[in-house]
C-alpha atoms as a PDB file:
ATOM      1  CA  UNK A   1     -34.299  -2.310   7.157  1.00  0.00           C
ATOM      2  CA  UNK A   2     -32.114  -5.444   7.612  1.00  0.00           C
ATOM      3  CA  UNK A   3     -30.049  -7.944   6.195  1.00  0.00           C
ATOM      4  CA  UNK A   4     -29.263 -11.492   7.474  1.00  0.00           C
ATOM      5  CA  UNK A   5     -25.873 -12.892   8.059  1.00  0.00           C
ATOM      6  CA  UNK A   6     -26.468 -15.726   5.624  1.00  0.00           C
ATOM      7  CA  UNK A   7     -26.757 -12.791   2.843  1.00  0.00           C
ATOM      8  CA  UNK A   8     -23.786 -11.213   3.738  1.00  0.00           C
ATOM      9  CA  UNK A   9     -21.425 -14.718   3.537  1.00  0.00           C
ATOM     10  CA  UNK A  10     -23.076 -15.558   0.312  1.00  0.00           C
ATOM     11  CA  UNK A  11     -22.293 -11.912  -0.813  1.00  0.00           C
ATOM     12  CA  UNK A  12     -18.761 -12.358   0.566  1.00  0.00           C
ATOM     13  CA  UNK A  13     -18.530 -15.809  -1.082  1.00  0.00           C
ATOM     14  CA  UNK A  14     -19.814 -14.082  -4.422  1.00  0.00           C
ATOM     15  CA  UNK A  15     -16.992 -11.669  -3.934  1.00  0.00           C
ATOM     16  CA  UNK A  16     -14.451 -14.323  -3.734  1.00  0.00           C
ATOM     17  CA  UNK A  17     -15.453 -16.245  -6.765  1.00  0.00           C
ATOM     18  CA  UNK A  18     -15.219 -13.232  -9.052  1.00  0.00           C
ATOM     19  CA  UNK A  19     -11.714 -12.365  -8.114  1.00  0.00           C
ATOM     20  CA  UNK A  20     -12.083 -10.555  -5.001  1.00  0.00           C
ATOM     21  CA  UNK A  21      -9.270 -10.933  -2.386  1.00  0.00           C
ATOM     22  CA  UNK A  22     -10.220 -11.989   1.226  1.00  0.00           C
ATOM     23  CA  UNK A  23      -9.548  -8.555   2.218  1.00  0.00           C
ATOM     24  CA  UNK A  24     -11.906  -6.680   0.099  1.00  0.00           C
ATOM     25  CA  UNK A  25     -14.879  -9.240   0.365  1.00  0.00           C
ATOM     26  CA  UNK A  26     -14.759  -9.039   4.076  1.00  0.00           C
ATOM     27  CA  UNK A  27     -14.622  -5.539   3.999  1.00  0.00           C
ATOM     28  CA  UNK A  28     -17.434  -4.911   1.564  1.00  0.00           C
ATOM     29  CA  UNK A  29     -19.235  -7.191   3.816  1.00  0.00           C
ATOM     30  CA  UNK A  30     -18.616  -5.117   6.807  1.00  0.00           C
ATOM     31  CA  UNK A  31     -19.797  -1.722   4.969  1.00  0.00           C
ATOM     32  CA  UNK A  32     -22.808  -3.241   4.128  1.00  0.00           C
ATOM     33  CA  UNK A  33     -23.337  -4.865   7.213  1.00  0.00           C
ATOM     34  CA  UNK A  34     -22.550  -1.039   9.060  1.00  0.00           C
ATOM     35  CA  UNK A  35     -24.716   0.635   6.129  1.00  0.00           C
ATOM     36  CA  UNK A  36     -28.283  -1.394   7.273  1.00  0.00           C
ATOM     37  CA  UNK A  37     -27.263  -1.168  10.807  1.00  0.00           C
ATOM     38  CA  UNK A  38     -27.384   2.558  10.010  1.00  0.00           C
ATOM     39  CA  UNK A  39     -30.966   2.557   8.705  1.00  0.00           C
ATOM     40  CA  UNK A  40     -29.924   1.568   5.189  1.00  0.00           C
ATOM     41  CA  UNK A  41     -27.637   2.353   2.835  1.00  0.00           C
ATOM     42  CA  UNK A  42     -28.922   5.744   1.561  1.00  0.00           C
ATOM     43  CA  UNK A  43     -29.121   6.671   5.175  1.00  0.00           C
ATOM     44  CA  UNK A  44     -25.518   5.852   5.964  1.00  0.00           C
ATOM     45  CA  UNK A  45     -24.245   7.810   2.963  1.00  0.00           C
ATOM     46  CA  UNK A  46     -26.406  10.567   3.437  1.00  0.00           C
ATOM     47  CA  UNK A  47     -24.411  11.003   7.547  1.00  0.00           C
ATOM     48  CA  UNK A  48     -22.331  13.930   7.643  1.00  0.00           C
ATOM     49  CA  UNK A  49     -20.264  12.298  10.047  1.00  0.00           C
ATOM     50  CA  UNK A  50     -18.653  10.262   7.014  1.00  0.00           C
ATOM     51  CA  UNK A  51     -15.350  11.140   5.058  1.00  0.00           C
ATOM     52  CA  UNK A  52     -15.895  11.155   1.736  1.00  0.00           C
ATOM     53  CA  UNK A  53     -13.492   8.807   0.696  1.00  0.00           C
ATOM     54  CA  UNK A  54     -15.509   6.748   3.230  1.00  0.00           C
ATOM     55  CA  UNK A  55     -18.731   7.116   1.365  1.00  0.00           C
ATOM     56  CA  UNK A  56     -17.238   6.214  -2.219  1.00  0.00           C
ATOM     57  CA  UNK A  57     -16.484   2.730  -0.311  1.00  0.00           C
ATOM     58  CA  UNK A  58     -19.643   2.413   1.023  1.00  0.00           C
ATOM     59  CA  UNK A  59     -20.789   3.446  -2.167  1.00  0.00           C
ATOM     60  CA  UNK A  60     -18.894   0.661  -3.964  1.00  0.00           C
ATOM     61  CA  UNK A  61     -19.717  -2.321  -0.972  1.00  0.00           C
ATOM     62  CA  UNK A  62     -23.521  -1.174  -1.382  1.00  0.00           C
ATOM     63  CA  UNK A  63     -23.652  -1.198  -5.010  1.00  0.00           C
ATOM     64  CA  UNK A  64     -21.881  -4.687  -5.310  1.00  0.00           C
ATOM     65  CA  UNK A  65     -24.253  -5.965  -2.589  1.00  0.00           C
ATOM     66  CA  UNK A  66     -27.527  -4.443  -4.834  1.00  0.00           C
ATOM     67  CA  UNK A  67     -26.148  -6.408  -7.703  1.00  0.00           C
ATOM     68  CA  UNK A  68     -25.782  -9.419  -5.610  1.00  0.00           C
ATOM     69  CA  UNK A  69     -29.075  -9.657  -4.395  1.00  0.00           C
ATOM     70  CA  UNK A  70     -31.107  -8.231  -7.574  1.00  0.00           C
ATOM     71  CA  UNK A  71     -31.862  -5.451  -5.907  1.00  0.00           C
ATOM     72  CA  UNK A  72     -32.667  -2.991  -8.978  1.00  0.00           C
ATOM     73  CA  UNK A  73     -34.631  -0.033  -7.004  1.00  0.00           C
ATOM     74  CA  UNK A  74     -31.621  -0.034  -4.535  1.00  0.00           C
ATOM     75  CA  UNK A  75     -29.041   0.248  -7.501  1.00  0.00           C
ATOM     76  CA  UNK A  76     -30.742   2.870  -9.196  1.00  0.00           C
ATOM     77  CA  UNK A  77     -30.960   4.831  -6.211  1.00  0.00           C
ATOM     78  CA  UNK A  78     -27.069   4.595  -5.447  1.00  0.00           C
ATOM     79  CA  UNK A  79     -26.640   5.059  -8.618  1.00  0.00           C
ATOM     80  CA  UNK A  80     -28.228   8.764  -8.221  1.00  0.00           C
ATOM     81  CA  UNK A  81     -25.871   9.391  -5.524  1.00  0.00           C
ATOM     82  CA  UNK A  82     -23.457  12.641  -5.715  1.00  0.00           C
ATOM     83  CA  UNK A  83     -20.965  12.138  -3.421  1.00  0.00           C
ATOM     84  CA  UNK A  84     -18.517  14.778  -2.247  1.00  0.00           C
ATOM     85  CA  UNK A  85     -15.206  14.191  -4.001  1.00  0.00           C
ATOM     86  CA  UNK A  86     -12.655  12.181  -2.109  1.00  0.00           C
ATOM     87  CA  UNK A  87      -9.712  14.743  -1.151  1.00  0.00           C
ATOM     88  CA  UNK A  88      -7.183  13.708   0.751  1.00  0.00           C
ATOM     89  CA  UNK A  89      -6.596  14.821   3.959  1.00  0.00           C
ATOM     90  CA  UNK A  90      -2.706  15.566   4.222  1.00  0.00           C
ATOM     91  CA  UNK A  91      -0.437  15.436   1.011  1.00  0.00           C
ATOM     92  CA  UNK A  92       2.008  12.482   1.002  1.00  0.00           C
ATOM     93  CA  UNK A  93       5.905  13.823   1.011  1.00  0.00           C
ATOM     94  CA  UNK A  94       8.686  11.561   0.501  1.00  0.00           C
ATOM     95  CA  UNK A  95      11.685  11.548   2.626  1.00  0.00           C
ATOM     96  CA  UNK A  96      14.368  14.152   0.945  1.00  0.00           C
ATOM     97  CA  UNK A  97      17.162  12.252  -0.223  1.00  0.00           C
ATOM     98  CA  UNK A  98      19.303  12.875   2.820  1.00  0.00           C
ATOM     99  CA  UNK A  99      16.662  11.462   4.826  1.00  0.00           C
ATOM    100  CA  UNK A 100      16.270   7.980   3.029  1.00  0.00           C
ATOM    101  CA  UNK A 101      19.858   7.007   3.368  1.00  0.00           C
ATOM    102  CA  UNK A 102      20.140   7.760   6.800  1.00  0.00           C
ATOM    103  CA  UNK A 103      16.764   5.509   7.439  1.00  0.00           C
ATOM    104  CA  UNK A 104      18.628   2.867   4.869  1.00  0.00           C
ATOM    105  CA  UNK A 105      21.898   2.762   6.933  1.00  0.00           C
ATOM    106  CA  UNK A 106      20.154   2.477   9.988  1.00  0.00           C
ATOM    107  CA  UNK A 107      18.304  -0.117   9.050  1.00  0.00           C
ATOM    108  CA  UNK A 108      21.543  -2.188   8.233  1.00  0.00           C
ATOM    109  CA  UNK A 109      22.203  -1.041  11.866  1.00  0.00           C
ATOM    110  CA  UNK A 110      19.877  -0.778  14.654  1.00  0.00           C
ATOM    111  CA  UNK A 111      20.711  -3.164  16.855  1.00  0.00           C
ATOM    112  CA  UNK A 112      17.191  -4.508  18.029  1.00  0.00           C
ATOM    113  CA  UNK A 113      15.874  -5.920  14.802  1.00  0.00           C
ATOM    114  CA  UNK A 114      16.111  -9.089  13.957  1.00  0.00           C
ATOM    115  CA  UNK A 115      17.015 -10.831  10.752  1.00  0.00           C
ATOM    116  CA  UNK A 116      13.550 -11.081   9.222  1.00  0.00           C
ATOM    117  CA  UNK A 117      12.384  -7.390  10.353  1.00  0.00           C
ATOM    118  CA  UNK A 118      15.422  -6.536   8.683  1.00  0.00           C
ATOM    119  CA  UNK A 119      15.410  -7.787   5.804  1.00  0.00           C
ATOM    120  CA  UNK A 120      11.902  -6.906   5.453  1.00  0.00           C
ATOM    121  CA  UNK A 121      12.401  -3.410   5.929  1.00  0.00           C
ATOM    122  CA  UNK A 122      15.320  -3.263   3.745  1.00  0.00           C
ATOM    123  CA  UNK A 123      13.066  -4.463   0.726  1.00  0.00           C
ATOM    124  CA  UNK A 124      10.665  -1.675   1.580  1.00  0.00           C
ATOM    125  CA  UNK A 125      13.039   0.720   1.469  1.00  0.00           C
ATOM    126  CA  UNK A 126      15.356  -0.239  -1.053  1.00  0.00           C
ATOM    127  CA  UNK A 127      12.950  -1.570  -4.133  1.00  0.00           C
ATOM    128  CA  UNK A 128       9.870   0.189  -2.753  1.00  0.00           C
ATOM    129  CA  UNK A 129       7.990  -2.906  -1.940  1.00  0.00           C
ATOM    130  CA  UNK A 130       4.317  -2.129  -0.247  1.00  0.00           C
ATOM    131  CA  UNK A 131       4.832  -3.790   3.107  1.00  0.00           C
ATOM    132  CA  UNK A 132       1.832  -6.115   2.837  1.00  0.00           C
ATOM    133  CA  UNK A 133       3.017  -7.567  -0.330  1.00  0.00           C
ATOM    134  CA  UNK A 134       6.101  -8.556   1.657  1.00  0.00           C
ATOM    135  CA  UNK A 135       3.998  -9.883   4.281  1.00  0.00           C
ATOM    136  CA  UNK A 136       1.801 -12.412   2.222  1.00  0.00           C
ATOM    137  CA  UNK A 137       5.552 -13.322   0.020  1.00  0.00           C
ATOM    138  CA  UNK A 138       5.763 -16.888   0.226  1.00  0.00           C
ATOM    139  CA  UNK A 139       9.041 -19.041   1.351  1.00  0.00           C
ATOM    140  CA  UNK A 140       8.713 -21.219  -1.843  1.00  0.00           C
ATOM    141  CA  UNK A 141       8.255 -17.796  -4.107  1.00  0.00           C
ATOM    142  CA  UNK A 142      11.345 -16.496  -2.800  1.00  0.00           C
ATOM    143  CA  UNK A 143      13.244 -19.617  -2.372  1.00  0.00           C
ATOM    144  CA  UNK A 144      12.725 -19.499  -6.822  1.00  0.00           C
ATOM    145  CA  UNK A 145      13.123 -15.969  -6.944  1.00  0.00           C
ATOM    146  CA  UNK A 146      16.686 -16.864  -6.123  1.00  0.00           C
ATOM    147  CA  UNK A 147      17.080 -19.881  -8.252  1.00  0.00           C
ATOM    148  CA  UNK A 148      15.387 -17.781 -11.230  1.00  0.00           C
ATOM    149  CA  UNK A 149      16.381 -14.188 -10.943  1.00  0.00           C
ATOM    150  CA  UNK A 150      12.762 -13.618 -11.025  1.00  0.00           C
ATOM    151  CA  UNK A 151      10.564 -12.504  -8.234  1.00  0.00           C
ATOM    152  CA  UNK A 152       6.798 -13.828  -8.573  1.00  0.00           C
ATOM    153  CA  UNK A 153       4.210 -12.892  -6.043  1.00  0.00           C
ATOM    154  CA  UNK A 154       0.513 -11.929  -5.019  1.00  0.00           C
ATOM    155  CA  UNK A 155       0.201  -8.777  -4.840  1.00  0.00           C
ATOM    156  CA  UNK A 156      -2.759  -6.469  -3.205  1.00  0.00           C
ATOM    157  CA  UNK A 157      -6.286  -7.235  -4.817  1.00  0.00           C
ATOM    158  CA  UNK A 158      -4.655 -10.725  -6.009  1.00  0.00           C
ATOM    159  CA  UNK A 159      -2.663  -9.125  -8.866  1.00  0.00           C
ATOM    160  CA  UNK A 160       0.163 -11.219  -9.576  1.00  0.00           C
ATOM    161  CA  UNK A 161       3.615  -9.325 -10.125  1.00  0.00           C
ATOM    162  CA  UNK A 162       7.051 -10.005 -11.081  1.00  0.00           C
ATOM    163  CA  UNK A 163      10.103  -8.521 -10.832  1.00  0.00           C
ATOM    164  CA  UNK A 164      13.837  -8.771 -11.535  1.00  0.00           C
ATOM    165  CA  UNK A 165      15.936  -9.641  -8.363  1.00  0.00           C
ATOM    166  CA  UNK A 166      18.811  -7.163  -8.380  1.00  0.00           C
ATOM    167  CA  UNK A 167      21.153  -6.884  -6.465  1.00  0.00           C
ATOM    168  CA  UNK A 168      19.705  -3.952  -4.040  1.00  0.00           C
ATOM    169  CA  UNK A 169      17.365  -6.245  -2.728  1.00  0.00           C
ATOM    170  CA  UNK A 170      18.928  -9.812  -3.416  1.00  0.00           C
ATOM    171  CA  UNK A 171      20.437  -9.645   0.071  1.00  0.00           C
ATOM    172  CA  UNK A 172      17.009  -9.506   1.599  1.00  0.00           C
ATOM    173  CA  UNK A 173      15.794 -12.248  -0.284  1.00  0.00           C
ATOM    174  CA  UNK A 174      18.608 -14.138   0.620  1.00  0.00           C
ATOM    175  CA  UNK A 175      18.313 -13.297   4.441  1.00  0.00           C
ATOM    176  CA  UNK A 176      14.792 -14.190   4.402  1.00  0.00           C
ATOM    177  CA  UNK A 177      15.181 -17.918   2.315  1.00  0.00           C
ATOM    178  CA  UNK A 178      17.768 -18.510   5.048  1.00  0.00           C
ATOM    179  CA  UNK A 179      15.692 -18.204   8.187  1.00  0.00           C
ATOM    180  CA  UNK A 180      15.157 -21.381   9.530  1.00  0.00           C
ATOM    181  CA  UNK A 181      12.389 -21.716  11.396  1.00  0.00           C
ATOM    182  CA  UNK A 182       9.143 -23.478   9.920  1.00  0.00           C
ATOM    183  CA  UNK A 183       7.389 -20.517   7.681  1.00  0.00           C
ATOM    184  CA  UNK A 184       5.110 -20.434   4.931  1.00  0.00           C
ATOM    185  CA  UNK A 185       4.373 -16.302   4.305  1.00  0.00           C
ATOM    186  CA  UNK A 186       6.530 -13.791   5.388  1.00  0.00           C
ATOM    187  CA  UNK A 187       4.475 -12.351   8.144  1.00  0.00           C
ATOM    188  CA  UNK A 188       5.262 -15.777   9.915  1.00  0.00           C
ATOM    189  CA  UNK A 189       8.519 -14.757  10.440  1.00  0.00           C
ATOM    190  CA  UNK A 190       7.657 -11.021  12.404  1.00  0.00           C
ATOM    191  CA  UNK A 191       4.997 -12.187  14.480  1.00  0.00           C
ATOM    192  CA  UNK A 192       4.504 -15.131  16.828  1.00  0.00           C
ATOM    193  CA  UNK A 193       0.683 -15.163  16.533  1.00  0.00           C
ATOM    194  CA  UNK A 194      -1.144 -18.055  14.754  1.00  0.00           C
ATOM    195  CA  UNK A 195      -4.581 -17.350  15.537  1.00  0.00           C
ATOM    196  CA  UNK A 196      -6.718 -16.611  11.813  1.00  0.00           C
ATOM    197  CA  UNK A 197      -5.090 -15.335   8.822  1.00  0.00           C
ATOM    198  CA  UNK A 198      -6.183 -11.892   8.301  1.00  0.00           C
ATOM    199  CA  UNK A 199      -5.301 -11.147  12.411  1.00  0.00           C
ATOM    200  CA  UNK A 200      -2.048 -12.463  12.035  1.00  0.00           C
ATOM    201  CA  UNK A 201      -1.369  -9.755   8.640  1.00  0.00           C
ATOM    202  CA  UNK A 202      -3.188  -7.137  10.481  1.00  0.00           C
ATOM    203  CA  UNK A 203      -0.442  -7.992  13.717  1.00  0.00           C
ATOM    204  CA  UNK A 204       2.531  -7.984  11.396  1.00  0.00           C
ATOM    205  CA  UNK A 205       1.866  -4.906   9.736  1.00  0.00           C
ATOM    206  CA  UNK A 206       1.330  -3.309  13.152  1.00  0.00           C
ATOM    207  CA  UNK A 207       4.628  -4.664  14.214  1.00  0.00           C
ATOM    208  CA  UNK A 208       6.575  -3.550  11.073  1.00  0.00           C
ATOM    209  CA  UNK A 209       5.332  -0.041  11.198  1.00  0.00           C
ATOM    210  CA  UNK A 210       6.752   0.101  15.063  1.00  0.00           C
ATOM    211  CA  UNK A 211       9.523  -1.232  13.595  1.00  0.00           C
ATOM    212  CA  UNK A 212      10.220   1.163  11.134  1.00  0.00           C
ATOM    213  CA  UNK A 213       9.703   4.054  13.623  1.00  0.00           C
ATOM    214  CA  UNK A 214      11.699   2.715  16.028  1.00  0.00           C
ATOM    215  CA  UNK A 215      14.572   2.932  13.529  1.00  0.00           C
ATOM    216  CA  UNK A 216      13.852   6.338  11.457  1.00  0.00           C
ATOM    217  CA  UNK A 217      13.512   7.615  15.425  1.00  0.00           C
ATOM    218  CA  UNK A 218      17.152   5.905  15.765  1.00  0.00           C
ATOM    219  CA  UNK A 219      18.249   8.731  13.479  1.00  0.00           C
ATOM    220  CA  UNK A 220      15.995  11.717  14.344  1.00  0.00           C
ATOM    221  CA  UNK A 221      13.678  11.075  11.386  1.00  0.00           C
ATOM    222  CA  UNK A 222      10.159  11.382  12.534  1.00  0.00           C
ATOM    223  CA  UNK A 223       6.640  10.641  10.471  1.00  0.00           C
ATOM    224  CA  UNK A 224       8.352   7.190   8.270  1.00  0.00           C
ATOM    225  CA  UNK A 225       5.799   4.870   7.952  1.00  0.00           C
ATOM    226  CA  UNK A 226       5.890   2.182   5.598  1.00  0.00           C
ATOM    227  CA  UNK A 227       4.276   3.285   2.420  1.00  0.00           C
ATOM    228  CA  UNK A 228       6.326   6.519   2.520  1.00  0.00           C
ATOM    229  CA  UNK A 229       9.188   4.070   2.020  1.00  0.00           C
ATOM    230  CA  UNK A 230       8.032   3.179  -1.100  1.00  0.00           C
ATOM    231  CA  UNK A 231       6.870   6.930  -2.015  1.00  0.00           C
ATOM    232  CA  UNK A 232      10.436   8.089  -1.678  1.00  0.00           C
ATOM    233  CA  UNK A 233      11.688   5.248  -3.319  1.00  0.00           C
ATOM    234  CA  UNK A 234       9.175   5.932  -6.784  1.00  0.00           C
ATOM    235  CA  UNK A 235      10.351   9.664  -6.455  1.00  0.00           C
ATOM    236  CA  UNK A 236      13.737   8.853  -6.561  1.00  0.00           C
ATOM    237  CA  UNK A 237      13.534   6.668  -9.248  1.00  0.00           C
ATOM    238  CA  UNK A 238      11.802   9.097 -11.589  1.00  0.00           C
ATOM    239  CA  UNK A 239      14.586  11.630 -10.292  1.00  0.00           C
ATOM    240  CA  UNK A 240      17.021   9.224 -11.991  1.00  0.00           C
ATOM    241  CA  UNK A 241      15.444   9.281 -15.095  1.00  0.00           C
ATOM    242  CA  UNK A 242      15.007  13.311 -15.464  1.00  0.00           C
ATOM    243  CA  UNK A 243      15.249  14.013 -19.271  1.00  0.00           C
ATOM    244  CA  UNK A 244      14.541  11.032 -20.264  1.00  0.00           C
ATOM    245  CA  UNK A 245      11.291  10.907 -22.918  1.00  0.00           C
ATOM    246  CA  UNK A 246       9.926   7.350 -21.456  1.00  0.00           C
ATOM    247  CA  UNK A 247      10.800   8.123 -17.790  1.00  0.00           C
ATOM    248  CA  UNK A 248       7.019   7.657 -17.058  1.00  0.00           C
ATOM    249  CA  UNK A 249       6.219   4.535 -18.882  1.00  0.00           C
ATOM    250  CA  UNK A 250       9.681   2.846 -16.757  1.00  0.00           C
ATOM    251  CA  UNK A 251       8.593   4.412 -13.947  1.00  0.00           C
ATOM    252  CA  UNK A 252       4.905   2.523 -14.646  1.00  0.00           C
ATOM    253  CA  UNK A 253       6.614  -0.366 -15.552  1.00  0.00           C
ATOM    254  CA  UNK A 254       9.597  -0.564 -12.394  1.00  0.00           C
ATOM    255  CA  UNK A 255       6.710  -0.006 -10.026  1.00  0.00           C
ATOM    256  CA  UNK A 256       3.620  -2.803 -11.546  1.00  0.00           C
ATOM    257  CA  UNK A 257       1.381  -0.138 -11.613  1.00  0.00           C
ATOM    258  CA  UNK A 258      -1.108  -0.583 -14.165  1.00  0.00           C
ATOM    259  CA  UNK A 259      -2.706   3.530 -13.760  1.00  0.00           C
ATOM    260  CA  UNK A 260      -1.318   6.307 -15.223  1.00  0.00           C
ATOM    261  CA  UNK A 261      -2.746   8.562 -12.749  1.00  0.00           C
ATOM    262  CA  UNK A 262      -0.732   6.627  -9.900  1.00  0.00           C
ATOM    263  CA  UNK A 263       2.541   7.667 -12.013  1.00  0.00           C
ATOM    264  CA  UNK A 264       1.270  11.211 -12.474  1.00  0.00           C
ATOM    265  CA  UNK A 265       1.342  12.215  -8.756  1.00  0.00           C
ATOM    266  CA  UNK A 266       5.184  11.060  -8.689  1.00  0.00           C
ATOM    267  CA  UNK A 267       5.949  13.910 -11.766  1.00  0.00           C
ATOM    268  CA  UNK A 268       3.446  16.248 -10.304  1.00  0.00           C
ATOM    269  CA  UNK A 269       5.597  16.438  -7.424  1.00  0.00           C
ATOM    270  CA  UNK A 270       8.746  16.471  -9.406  1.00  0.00           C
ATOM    271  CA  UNK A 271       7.178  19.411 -11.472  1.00  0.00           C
ATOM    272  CA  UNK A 272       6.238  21.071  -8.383  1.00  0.00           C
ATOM    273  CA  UNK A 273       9.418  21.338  -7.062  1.00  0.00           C
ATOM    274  CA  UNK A 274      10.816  22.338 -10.343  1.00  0.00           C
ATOM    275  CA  UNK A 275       8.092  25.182 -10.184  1.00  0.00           C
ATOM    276  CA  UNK A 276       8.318  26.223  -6.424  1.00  0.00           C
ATOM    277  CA  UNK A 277      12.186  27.156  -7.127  1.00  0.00           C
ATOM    278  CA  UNK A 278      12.531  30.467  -9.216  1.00  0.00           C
ATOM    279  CA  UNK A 279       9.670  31.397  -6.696  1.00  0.00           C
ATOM    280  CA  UNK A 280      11.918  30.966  -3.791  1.00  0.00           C
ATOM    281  CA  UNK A 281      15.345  32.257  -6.585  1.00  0.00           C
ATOM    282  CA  UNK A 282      13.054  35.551  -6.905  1.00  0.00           C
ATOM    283  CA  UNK A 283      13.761  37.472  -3.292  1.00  0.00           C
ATOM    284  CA  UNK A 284      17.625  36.424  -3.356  1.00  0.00           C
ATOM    285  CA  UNK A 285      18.580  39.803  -2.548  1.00  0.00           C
ATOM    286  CA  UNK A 286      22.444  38.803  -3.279  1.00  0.00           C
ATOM    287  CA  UNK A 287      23.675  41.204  -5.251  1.00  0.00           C
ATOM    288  CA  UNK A 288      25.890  40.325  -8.741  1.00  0.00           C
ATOM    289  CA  UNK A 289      29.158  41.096  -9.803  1.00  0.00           C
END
């Protein structure tokens, strides 16, 4: 069992003219190409040496690749598939409060970042940003975000998003409009390679994770990685909205996520911590009066 490399850039072409972004259609493409290399797609689901969150992307590459090519026994087989659910491995903890202002004031002053790479982090960690939607930002987008007050931008899976420039994160915008080398995206300006697109992202993400740790490790603050920036961001915006009936639809709405269930893990933790603390209140052995 096979496939041909002209099937897999007409599948990843297919991909790309329904929506797709260049990320996803070249990874689809690479599941599938994995999947037959494994003896077929039911084969390379069926490995035990696969995480299942693994699988269910296999799963989905496969399927879109059966529908590509007409291949109606092959979808009805996947479509048979029970797949182990996909838990995750380690839960996701923000920084405590503490913690996040200490990585924000460092930040303004570590002394080996330069402008870009600090700016860049600074919109991570001050309006929760996912790092590679700062990477692909555009020098025109921002250059209008300014003019306008509003920040337009592809976002991941080629969702556009928009958002108010305030003034938390104007600064950055600022610092990043005023760099004057010749730019077009972001990423340009925190890495020096120019060899194909998708290397270059996949280098500037690498560089503003070491980045990042370089600085949390500036103030004894070990395990920040980018996208736990923007988790302890999210969780302390829905901290500022305790009581408050529509806290979840803002925090939906401050964040351009379009799931509920992406929302829900932010109060679930919130709630959590709310219910872990009579637990710990119950073996105070302090005595009254």
């Amino acid at each position: 069992m096979s496939v041909s490399e002209s099937q897999l850039n007409s599948f990843e072409q297919a991909l790309l003219t329904y929506g797709r972004s260049n990320g996803t259609a070249r990874m689809y493409s690479r599941d599938v190409r994995l999947a037959y290399a494994a003896g077929g797609p039911l084969a390379r689901l069926g490995s035990r040496h696969l995480a299942p969150k693994t699988k269910r992307h296999v799963l989905a590459a496969c399927r879109a690749f059966a529908k590509h090519t007409g291949d109606g026994e092959l979808l009805e087989q996947l479509g048979k598939m029970k797949l182990p659910p996909a838990v995750r491995q380690s839960v996701k903890i923000p920084l405590e409060r503490e913690e996040w202002f200490r990585v924000i004031d460092a930040i303004r002053d570590y002394q080996d970042l330069g402008d870009a790479m600090r700016a860049v982090l600074g919109m991570m960690a001050m309006r929760g940003f996912r790092c590679g939607d700062v990477m692909r930002m555009k020098r025109a987008e921002i250059s209008a975000a300014l003019e306008t007050g509003t920040l337009s931008f592809e976002a991941k899976g080629s969702k556009r998003l928009e958002f108010a420039v305030i003034d938390t994160f104007r600064p950055h915008l600022e610092a990043l409009a005023a760099i004057d080398t010749r730019w077009t995206r972001v990423e340009d300006t925190v890495v020096a390679e120019r060899s194909l697109p998708e290397r270059r992202h996949r280098a500037a993400l690498r560089a503003v994770q070491r980045a990042l740790a370089a600085v949390a490790a500036s103030v004894e603050i070990d395990g920040v990685y980018p996208h736990r920036l923007r988790r302890t961001y999210a969780t302390e915006y829905l901290r500022s909205l305790t009581g408050d009936p529509e806290a979840v639809v803002k925090l939906m709405q401050h964040m351009g996520w379009s799931n509920i269930a992406t929302a829900m893990e932010y109060v679930n933790h919130q709630r959590g911590a709310e219910l872990n603390a009579p637990a710990e209140r119950m073996f105070n052995r302090a005595t009254e009066g």
